[in-house]
N, C-alpha and C. Protein backbone atom coordinates (compact mmCIF):
# COMPACT_ATOMS: atom_id res chain seq x y z
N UNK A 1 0.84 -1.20 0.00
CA UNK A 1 0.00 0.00 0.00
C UNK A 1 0.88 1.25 0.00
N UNK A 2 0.45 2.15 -0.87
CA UNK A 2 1.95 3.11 -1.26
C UNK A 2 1.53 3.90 -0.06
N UNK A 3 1.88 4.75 0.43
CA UNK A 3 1.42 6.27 1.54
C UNK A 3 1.14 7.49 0.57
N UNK A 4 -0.01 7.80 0.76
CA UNK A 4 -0.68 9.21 0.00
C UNK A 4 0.21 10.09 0.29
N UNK A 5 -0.22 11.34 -0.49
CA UNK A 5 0.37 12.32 -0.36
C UNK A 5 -0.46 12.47 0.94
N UNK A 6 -1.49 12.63 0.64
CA UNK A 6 -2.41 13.64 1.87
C UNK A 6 -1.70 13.01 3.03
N UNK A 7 -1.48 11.52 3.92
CA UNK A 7 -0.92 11.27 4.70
C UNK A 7 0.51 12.11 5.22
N UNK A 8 1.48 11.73 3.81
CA UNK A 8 2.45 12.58 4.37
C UNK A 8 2.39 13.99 4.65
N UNK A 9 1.61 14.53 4.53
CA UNK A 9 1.00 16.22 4.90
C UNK A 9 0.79 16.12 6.01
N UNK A 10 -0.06 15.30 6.43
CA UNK A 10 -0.59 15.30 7.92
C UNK A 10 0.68 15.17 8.79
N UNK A 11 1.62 14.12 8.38
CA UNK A 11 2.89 13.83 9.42
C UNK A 11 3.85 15.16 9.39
N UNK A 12 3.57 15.76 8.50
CA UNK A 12 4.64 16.70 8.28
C UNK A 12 4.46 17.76 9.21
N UNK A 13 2.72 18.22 9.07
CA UNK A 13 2.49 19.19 10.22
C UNK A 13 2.62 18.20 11.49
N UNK A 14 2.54 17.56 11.75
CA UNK A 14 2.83 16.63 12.73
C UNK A 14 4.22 16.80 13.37
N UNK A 15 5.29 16.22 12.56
CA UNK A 15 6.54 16.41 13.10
C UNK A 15 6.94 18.20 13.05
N UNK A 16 6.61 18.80 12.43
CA UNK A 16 7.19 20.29 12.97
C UNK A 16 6.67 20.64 14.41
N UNK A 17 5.88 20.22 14.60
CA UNK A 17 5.25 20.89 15.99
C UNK A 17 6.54 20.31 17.17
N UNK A 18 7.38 19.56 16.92
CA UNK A 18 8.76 18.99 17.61
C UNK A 18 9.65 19.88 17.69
N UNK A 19 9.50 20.79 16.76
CA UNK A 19 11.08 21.29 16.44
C UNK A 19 10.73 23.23 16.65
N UNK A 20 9.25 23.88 17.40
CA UNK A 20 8.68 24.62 18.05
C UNK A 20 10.07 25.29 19.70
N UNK A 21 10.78 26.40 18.74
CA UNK A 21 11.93 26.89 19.65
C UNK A 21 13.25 25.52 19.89
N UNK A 22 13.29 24.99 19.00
CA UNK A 22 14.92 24.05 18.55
C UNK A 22 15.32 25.15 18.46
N UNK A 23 16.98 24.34 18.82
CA UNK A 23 18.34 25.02 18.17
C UNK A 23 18.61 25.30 16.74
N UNK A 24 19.04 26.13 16.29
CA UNK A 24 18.98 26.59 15.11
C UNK A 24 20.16 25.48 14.62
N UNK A 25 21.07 24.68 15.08
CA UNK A 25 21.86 23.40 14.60
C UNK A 25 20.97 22.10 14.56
N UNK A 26 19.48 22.01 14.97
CA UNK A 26 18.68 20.96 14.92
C UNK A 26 17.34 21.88 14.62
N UNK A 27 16.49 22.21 14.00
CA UNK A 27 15.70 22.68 13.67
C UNK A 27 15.06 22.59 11.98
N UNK A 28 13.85 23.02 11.91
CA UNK A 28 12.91 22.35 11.18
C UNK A 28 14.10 22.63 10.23
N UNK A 29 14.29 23.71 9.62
CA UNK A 29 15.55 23.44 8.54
C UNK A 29 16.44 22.91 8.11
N UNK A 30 17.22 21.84 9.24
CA UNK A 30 17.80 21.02 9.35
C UNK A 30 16.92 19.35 8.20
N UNK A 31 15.73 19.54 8.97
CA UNK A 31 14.88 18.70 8.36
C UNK A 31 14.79 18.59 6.85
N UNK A 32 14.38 19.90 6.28
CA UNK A 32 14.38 20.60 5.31
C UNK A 32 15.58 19.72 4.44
N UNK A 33 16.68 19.94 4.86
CA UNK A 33 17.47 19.59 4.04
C UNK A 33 18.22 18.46 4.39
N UNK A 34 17.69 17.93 4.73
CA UNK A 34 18.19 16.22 5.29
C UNK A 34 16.80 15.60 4.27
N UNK A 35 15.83 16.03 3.96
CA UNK A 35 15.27 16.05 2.88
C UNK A 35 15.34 15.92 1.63
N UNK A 36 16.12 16.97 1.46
CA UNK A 36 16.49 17.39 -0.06
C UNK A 36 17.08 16.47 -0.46
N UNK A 37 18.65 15.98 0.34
CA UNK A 37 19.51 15.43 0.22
C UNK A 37 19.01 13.71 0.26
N UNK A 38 18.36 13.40 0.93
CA UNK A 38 17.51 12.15 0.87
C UNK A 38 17.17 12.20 -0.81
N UNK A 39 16.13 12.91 -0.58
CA UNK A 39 15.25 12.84 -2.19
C UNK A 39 16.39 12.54 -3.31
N UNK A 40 17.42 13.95 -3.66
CA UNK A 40 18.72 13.36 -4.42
C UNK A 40 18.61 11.74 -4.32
N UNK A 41 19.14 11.61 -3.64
CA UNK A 41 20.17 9.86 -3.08
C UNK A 41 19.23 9.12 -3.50
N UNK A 42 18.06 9.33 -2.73
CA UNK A 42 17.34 8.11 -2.85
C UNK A 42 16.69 8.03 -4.70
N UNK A 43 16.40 9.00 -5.16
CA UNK A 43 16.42 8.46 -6.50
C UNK A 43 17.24 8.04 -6.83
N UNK A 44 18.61 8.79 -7.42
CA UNK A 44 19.49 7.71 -7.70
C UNK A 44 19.92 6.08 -7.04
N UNK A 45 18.96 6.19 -6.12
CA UNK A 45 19.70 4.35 -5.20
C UNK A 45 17.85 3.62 -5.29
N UNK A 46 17.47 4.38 -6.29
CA UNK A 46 16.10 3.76 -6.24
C UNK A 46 15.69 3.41 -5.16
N UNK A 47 15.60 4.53 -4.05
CA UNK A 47 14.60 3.80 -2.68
C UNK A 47 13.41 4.23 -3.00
N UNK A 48 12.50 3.59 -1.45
CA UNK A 48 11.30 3.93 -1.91
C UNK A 48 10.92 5.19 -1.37
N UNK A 49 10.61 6.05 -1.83
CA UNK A 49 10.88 7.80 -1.55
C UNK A 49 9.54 8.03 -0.63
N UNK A 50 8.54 7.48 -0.92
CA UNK A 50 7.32 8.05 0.30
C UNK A 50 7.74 7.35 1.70
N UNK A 51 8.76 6.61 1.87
CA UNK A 51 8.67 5.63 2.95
C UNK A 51 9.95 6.58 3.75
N UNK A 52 10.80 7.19 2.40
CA UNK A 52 12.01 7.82 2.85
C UNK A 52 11.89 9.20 3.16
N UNK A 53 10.29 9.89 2.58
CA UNK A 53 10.07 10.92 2.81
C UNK A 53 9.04 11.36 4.32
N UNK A 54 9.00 10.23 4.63
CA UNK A 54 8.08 10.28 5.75
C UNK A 54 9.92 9.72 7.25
N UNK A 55 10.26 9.45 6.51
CA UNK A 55 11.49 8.69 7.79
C UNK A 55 12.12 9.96 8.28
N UNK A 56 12.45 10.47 6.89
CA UNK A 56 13.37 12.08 6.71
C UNK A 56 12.21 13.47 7.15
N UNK A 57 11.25 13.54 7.36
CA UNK A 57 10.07 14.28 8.37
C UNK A 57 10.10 13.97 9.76
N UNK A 58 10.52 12.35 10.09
CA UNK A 58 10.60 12.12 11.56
C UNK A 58 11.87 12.45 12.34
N UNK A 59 12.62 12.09 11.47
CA UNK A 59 14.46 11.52 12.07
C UNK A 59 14.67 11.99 13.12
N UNK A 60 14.28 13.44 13.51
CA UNK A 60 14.88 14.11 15.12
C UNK A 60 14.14 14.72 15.90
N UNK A 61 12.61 13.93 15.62
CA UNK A 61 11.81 14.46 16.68
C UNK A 61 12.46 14.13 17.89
N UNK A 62 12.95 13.37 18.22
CA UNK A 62 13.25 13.33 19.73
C UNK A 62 14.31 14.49 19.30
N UNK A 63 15.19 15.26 18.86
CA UNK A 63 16.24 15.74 18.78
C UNK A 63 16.07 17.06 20.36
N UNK A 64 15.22 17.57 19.79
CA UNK A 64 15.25 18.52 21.06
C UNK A 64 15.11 18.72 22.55
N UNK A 65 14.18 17.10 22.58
CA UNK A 65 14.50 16.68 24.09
C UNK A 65 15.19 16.33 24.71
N UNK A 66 16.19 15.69 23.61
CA UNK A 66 17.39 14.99 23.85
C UNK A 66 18.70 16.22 24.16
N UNK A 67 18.51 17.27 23.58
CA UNK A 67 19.41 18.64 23.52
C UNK A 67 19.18 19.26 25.47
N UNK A 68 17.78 19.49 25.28
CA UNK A 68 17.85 19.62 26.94
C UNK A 68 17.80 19.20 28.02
N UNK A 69 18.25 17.56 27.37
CA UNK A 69 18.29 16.08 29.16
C UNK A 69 20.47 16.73 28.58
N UNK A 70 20.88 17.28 28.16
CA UNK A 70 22.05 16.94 27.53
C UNK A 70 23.20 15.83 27.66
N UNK A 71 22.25 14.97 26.48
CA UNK A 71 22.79 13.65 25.77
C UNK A 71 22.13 12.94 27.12
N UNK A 72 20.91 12.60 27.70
CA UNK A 72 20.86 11.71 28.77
C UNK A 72 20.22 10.25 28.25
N UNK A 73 19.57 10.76 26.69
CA UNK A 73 18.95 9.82 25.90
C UNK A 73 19.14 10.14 24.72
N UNK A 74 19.12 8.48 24.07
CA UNK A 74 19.16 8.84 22.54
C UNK A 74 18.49 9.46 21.95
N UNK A 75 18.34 10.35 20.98
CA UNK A 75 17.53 10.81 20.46
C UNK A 75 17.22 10.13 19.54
N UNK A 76 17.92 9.14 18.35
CA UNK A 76 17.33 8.36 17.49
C UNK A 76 16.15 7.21 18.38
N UNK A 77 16.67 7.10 19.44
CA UNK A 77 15.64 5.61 20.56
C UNK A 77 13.79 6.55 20.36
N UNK A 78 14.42 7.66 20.65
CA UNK A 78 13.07 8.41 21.48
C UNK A 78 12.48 8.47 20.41
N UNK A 79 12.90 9.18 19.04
CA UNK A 79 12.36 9.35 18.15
C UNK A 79 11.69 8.74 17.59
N UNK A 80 11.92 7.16 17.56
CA UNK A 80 11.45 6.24 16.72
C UNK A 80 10.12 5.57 17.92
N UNK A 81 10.29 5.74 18.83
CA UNK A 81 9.40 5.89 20.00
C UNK A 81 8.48 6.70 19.54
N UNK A 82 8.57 7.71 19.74
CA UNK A 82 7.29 8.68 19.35
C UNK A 82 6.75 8.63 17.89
N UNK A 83 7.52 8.23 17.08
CA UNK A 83 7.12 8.07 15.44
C UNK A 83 6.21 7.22 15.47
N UNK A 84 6.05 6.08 16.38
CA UNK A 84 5.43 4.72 16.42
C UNK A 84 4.24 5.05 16.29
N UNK A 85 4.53 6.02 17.52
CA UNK A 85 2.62 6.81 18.21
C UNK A 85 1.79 7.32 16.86
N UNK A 86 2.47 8.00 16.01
CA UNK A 86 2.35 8.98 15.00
C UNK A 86 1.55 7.82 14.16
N UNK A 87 2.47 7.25 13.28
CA UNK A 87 2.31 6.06 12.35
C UNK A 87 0.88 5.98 12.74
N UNK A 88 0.90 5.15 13.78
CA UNK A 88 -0.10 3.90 13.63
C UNK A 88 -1.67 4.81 13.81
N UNK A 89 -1.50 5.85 13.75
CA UNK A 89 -2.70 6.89 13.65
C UNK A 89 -3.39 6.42 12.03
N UNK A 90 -2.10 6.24 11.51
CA UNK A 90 -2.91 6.47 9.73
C UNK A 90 -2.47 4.81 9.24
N UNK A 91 -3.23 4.99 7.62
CA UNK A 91 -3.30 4.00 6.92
C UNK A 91 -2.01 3.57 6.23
N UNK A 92 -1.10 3.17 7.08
CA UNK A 92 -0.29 2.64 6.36
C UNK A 92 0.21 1.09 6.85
N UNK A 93 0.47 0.55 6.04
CA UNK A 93 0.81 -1.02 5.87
C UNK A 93 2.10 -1.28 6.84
N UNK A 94 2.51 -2.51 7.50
CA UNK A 94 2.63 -2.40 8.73
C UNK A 94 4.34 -2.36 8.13
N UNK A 95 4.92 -3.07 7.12
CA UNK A 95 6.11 -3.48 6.92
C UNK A 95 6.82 -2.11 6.10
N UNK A 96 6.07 -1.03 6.15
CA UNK A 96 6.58 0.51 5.51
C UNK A 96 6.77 1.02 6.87
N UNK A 97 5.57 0.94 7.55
CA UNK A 97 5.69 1.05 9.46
C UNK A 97 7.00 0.60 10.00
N UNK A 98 7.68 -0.52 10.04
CA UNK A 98 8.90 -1.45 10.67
C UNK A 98 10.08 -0.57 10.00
N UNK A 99 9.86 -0.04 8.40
CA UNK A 99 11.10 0.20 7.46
C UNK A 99 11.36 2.09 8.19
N UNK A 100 10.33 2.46 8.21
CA UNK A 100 10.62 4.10 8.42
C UNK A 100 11.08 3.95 9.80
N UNK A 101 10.54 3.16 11.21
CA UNK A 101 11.09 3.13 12.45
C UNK A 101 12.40 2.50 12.47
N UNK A 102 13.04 1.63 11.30
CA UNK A 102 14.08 1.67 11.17
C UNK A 102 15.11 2.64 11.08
N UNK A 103 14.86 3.20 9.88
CA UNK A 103 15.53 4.61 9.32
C UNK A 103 15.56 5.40 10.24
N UNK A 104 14.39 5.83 11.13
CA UNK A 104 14.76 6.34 12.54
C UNK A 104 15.68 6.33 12.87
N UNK A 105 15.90 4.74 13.77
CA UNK A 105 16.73 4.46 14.91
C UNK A 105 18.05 4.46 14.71
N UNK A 106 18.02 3.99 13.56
CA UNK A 106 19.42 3.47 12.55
C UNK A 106 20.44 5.01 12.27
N UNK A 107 19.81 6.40 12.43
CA UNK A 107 20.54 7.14 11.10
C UNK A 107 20.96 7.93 12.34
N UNK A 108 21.22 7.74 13.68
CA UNK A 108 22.32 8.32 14.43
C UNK A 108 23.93 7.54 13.97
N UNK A 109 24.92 8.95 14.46
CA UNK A 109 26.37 8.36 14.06
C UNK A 109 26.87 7.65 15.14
N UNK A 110 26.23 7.97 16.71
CA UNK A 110 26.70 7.76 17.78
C UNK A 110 26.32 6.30 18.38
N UNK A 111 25.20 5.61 17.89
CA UNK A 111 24.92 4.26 18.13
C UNK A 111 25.01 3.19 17.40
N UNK A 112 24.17 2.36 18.23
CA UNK A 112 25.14 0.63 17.61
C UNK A 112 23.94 0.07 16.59
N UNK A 113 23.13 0.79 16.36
CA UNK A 113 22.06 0.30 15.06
C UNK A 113 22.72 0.96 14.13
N UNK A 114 22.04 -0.55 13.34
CA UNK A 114 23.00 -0.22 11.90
C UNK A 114 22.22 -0.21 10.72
N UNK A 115 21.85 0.59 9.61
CA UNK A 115 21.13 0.97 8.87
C UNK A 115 21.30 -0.31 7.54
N UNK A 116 19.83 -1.21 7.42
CA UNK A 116 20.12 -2.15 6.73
C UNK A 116 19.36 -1.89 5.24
N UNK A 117 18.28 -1.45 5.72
CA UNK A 117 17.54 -1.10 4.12
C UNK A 117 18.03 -0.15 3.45
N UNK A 118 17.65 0.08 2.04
CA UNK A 118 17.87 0.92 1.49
C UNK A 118 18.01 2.00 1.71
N UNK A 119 16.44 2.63 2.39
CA UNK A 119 16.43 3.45 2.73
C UNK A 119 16.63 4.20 3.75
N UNK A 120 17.05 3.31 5.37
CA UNK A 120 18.10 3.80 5.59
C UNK A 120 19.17 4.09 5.49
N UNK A 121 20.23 3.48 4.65
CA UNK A 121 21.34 3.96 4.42
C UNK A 121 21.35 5.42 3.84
N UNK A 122 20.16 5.17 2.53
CA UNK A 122 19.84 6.85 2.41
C UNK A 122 19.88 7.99 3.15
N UNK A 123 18.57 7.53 4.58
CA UNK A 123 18.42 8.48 5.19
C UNK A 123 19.78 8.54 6.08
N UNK A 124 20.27 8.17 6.53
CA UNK A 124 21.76 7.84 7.65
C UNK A 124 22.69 9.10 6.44
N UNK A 125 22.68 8.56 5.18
CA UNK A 125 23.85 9.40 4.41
C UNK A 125 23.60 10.97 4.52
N UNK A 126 22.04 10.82 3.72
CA UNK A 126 21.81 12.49 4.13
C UNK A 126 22.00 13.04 5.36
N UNK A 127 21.50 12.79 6.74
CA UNK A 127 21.68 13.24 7.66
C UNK A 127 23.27 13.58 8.05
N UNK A 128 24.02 13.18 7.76
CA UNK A 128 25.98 12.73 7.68
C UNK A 128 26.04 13.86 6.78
N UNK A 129 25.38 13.72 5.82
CA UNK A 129 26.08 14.88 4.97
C UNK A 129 25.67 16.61 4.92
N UNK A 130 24.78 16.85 5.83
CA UNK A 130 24.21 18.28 6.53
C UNK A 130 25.21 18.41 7.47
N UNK A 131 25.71 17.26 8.19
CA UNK A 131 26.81 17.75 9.12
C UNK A 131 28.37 18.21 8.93
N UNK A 132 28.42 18.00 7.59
CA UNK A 132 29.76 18.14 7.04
C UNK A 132 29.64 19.28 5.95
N UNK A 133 30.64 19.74 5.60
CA UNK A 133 30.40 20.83 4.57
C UNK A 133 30.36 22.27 5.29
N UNK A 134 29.88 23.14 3.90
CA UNK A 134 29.99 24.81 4.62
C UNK A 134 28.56 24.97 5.64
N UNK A 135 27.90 24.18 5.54
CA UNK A 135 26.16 24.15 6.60
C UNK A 135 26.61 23.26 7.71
N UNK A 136 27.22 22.15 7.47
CA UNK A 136 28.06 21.29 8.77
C UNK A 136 28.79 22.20 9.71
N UNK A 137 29.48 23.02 9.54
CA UNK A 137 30.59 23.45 10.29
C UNK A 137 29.63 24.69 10.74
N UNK A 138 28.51 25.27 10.29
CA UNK A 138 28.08 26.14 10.49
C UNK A 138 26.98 25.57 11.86
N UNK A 139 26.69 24.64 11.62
CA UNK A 139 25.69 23.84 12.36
C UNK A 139 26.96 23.20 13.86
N UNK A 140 28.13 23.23 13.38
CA UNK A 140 28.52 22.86 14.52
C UNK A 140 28.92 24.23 15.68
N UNK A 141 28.79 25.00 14.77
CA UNK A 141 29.35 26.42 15.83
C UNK A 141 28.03 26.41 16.51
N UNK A 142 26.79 26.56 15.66
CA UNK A 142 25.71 27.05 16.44
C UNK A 142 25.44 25.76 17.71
N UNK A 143 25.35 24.65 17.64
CA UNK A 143 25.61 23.47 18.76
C UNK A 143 26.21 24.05 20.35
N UNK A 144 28.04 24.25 19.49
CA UNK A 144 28.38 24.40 20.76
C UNK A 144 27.88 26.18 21.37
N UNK A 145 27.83 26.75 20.64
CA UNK A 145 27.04 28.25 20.97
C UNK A 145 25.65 27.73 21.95
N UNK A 146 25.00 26.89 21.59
CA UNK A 146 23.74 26.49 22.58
C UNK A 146 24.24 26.07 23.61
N UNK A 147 25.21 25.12 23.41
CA UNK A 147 26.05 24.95 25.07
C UNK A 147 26.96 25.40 26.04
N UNK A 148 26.74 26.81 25.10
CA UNK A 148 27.87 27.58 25.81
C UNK A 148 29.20 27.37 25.98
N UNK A 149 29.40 26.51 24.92
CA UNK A 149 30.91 26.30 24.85
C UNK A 149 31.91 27.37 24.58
N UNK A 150 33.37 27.14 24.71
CA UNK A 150 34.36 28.26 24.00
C UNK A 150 33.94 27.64 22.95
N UNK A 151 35.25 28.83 22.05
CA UNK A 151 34.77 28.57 20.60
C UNK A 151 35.97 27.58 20.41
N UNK A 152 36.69 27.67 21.09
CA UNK A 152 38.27 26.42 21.20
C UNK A 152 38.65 26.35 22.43
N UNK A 153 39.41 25.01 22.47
CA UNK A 153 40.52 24.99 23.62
C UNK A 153 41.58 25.01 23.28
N UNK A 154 41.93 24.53 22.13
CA UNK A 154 43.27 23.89 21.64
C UNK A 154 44.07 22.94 22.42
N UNK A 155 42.92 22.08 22.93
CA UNK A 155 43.49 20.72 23.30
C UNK A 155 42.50 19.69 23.05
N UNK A 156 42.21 20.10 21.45
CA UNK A 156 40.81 18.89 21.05
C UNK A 156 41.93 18.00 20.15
N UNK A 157 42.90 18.69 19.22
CA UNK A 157 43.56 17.13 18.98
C UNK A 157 44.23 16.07 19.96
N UNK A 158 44.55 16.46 20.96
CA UNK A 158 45.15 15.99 22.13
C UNK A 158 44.21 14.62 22.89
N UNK A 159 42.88 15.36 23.24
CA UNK A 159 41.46 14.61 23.96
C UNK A 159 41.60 13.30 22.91
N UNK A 160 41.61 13.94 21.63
CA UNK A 160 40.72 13.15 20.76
C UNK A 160 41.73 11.81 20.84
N UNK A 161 42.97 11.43 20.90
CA UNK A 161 43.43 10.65 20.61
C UNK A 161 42.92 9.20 21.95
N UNK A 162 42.41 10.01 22.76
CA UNK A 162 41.80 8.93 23.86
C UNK A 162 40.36 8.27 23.34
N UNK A 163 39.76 8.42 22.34
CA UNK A 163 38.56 7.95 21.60
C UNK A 163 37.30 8.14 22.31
N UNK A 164 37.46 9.17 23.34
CA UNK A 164 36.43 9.37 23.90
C UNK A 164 35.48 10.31 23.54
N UNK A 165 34.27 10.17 24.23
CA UNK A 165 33.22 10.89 23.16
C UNK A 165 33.13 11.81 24.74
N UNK A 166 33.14 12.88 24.00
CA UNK A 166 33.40 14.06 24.42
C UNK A 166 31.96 15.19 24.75
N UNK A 167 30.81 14.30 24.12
CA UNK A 167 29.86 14.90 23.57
C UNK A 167 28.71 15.60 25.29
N UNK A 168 28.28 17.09 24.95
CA UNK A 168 28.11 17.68 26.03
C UNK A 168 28.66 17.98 27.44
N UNK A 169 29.97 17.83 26.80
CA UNK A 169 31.19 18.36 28.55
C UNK A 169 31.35 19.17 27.85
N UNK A 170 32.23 20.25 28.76
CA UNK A 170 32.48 21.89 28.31
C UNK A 170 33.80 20.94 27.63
N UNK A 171 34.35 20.23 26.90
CA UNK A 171 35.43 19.90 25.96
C UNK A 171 34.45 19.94 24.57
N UNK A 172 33.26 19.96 24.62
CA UNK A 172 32.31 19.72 23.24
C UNK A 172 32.57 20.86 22.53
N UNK A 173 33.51 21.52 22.19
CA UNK A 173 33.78 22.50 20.78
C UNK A 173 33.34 21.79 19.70
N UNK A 174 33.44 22.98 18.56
CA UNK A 174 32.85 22.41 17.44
C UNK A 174 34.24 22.10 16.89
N UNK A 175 35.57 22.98 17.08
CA UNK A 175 36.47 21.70 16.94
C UNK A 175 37.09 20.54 17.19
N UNK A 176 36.05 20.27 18.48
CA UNK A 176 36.19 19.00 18.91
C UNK A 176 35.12 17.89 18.17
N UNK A 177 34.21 18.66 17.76
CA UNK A 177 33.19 18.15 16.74
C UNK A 177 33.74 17.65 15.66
N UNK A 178 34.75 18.35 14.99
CA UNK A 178 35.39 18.25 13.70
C UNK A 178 36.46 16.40 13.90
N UNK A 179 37.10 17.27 15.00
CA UNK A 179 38.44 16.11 15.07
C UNK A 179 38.15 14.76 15.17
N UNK A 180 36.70 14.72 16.76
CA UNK A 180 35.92 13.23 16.84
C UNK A 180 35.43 12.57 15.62
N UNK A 181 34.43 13.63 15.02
CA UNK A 181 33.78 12.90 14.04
C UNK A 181 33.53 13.20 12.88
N UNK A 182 33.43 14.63 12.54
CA UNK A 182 33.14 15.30 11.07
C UNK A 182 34.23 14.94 10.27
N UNK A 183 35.43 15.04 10.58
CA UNK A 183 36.29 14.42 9.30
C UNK A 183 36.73 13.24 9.07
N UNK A 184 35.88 12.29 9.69
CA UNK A 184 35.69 10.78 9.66
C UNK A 184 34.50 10.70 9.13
N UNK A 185 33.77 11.57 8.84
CA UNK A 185 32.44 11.05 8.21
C UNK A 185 32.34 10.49 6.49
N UNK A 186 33.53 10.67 5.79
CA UNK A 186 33.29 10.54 4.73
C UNK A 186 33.40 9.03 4.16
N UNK A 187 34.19 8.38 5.66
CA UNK A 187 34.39 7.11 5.38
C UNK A 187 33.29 6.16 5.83
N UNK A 188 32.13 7.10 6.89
CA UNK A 188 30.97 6.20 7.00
C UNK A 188 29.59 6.12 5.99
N UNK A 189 29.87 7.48 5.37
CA UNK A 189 28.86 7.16 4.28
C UNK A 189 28.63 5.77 3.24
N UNK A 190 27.21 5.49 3.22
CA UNK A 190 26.88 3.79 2.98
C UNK A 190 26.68 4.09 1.61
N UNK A 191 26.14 5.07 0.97
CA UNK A 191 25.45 4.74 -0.89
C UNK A 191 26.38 5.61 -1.87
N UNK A 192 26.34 4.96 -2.99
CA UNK A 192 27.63 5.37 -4.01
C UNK A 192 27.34 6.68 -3.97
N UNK A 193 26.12 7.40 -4.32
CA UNK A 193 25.79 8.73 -4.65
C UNK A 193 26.42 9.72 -3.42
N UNK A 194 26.35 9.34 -2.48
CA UNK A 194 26.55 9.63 -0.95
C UNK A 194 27.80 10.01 -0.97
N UNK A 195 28.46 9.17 -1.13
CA UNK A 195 30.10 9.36 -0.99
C UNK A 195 30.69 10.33 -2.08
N UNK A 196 30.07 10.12 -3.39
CA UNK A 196 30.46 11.76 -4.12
C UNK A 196 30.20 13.19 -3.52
N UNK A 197 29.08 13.04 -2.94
CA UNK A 197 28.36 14.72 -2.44
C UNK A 197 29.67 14.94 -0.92
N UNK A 198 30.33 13.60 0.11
CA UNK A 198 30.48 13.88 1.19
C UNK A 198 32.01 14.11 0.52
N UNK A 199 32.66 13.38 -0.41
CA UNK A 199 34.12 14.09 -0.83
C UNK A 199 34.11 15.42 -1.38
N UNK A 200 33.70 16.34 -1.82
CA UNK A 200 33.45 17.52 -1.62
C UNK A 200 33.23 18.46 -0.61
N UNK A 201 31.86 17.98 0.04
CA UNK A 201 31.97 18.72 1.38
C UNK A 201 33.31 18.58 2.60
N UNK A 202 33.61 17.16 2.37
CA UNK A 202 34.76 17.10 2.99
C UNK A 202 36.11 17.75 2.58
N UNK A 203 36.29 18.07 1.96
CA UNK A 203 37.66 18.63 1.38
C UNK A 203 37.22 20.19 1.43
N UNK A 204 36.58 20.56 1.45
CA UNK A 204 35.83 21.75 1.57
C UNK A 204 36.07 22.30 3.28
N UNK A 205 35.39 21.40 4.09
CA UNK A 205 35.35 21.31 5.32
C UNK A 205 37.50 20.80 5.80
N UNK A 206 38.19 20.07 5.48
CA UNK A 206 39.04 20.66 5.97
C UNK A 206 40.19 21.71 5.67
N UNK A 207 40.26 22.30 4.56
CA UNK A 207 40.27 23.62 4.06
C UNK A 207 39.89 24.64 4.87
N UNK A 208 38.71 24.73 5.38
CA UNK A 208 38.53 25.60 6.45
C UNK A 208 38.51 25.56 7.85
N UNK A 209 38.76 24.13 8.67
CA UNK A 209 40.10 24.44 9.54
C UNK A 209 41.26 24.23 9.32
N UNK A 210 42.07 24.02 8.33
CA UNK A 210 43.33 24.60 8.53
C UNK A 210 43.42 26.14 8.34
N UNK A 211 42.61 27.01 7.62
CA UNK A 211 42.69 28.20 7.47
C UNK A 211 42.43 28.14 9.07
N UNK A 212 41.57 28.14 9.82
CA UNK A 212 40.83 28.16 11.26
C UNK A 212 42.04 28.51 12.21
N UNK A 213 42.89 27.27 11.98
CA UNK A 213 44.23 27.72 12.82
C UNK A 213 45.18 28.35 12.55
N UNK A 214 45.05 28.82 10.94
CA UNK A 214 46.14 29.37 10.55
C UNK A 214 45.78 30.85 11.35
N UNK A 215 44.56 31.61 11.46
CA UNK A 215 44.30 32.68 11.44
C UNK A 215 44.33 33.01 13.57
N UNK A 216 44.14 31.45 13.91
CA UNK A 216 44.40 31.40 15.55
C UNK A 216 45.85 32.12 15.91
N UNK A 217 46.68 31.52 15.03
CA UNK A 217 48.00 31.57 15.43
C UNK A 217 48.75 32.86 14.75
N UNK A 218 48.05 33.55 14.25
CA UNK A 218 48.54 34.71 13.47
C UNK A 218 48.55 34.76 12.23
N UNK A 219 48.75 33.68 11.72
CA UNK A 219 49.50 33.44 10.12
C UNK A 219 48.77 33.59 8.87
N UNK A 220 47.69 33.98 9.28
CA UNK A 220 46.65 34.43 7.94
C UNK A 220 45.72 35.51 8.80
């Protein structure tokens, strides 16, 4: 049973009412274009796009609750939690139901679900690839700006070599963002299309921290 348009309308006003005073690094715009970037991918990887367009509307409803327990719960767990509630309101067939609460749970970088369908890998890539690039790095300042972080320590390459996740201690810079995980992201992207769009943003993205420190230290 395909999912109507009219359905996905309803979820859509549905999931914005989540993202009502978000962080401008998780907010409906974020959505927006974890969207876009889905839609791309997933045509080219032939997914099934109403299943991927309804996954990519849910992905971070939990995101903002999860921003103010800071990190006390997953936000992919919660999300796919509350999506459940959503779903089973409307007419849709139960095994599109199982595939989108997948894509949920699956398209965090920080946990141990692993994105098996199609269309999660889709949705997992797009979401990876908003975080990287000239909107990635922009999205990571505004993060640690919500947490009141410095804007550096200059002891995030140092931390980082202990593999610890760093995530919501006053060590959470966004160049600690970068070192943990943004410039490792290009090697987790799952779909061929995926990995062209993230070698760009990536080379892009470290280009502008090395300028970053060049300009710390005087030299530009």
């Amino acid at each position: 049973m395909k999912i109507s348009k009219e359905i996905i309308k309803q979820i859509e006003i549905e999931a914005k009412k989540f993202f009502v005073g978000a962080s401008g690094c998780h907010d409906w715009s974020h959505v927006e274009r974890v969207f876009n970037l889905a839609s791309r991918i997933g045509k080219r990887e032939k997914a099934d796009l109403a299943v991927l367009t309804v996954a990519a509307l849910l992905h971070d409803i939990g995101r903002k609750e999860e921003m103010k327990s800071r990190g006390k719960f997953c936000h992919a767990e919660k999300g796919a939690e509350l999506a459940a509630k959503i779903l089973n309101r409307y007419q849709i067939d139960q095994k599109s139901i199982d595939n989108i609460l997948h894509c949920i749970i699956s398209h965090r970088y920080r946990n141990q679900n692993i994105p098996k369908t199609i269309e999660a890998k889709v949705l997992f890539d797009a979401d990876k690839l908003d975080s990287i690039g000239a909107v990635g790095i922009s999205r990571s300042f505004l993060f640690a700006g919500y947490l009141q972080h410095a804007l550096y320590t200059g002891n995030e390459k140092e931390l980082v070599k202990s593999k610890k996740d760093y995530s919501y201690t006053v060590d959470d810079t966004a160049i600690m963002e970068y070192e943990f995980k943004l410039k490792n992201i290009k090697n987790k992207i799952l779909t061929k299309t995926g990995k062209k769009i993230a070698k760009e943003r990536h080379n892009f993205m470290v280009a502008y921290f090395k300028r970053f420190w060049q300009e710390v230290k005087g030299l530009q």
